[in-house]
Protein backbone atom coordinates (compact mmCIF):
# COMPACT_ATOMS: atom_id res chain seq x y z
CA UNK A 1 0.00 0.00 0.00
CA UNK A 2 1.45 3.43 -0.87
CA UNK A 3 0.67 6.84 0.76
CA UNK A 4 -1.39 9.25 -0.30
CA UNK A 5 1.91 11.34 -0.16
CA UNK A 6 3.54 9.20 -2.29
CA UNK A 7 0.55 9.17 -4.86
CA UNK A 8 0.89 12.69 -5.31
CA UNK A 9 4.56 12.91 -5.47
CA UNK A 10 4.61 10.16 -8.61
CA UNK A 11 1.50 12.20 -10.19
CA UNK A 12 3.95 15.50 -10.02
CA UNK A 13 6.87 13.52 -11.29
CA UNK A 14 4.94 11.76 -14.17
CA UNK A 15 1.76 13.70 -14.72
CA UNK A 16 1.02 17.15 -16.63
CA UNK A 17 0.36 18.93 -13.92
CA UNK A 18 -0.61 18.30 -10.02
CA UNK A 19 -3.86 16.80 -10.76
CA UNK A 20 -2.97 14.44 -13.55
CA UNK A 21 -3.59 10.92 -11.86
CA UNK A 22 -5.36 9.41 -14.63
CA UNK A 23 -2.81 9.79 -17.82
CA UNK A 24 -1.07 6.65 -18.41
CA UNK A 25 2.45 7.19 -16.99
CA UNK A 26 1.21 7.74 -13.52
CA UNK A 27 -0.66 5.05 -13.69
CA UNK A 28 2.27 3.25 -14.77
CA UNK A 29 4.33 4.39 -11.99
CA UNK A 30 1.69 3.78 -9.29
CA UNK A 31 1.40 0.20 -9.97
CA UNK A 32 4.87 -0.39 -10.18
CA UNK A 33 5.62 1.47 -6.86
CA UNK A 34 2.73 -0.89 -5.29
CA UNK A 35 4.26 -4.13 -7.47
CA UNK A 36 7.57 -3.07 -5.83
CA UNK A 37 6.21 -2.92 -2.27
CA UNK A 38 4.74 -6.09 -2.53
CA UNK A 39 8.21 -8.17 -2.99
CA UNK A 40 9.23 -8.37 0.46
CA UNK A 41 5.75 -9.69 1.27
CA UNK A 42 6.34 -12.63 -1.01
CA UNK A 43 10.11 -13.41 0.08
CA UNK A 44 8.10 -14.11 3.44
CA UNK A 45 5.23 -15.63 2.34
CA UNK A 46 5.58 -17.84 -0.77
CA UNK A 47 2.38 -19.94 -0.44
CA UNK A 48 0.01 -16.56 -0.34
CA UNK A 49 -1.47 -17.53 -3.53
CA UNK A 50 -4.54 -15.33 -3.38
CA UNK A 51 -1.88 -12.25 -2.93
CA UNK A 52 -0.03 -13.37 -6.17
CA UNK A 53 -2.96 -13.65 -8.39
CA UNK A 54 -3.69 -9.93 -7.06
CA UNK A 55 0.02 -8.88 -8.25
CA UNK A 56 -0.23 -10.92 -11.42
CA UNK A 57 -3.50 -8.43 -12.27
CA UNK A 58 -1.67 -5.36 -11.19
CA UNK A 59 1.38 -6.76 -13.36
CA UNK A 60 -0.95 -7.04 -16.36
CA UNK A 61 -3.09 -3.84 -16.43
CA UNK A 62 0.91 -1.81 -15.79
CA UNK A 63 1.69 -4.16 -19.16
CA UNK A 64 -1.46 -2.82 -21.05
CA UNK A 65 -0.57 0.74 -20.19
CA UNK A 66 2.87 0.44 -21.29
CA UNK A 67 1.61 -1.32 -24.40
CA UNK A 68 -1.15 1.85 -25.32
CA UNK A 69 2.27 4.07 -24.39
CA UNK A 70 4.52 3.10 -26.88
CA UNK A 71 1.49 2.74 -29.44
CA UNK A 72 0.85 6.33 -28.91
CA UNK A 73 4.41 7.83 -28.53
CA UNK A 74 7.62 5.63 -28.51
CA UNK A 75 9.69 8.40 -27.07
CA UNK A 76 7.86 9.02 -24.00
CA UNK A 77 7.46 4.86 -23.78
CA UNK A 78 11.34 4.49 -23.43
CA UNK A 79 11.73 7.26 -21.43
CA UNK A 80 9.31 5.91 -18.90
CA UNK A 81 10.88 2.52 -19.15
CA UNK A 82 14.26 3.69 -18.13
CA UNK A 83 13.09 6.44 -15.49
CA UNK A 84 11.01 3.45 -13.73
CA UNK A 85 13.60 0.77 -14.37
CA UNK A 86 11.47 -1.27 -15.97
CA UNK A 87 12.97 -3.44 -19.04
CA UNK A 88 11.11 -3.62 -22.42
C-alpha cells in the first residue's frame, strides 16, 4: 500500500500537472511502486497464492498501459521505461 503522499509525489513527477492521476504514466508508476512494495511480502510468504494472483492483475493492467504508451508515442514509452527501471 502506498501513501497518499507518495501518490501525489509520482503524479507531479509523471503527470502534466498536479492533478494528472489518470494519464497513463502515472498510472504506470503507481502500480509499479505498489508491485515493488509487494516483494518483500512474497520473500516471506511464498504460499500466499490469493496475494499473487492480485500482483499478477496489477502486473498485467501496468503491461497494457505500457503497451497503449509506446502505441501512442515511442519516445515518452522508453523514457518511462528507463526512469522506472522497468525493461522492455
Amino acid at each position: 500500500m502506498i501513501s497518499k503522499e507518495e501518490c501525489q509525489e509520482l503524479v507531479k513527477q509523471f503527470g502534466k500537472n498536479e492533478n494528472d492521476s489518470g494519464s497513463a504514466e502515472v498510472q504506470v508508476a503507481i502500480l509499479t511502486k505498489r508491485i515493488n512494495n509487494l516483494r518483500p511480502h512474497f520473500q516471506e510468504n511464498k504460499h500466499d497464492y490469493h496475494s499473487n494472483r492480485g500482483l499478477l492483475k496489477m502486473i498485467g493492467r501496468r503491461k497494457a498501459f505500457l503497451k497503449y504508451i509506446e502505441r501512442k508515442d515511442h519516445d515518452r514509452y522508453l523514457k518511462l521505461i528507463n526512469t522506472l527501471g522497468l525493461r522492455k
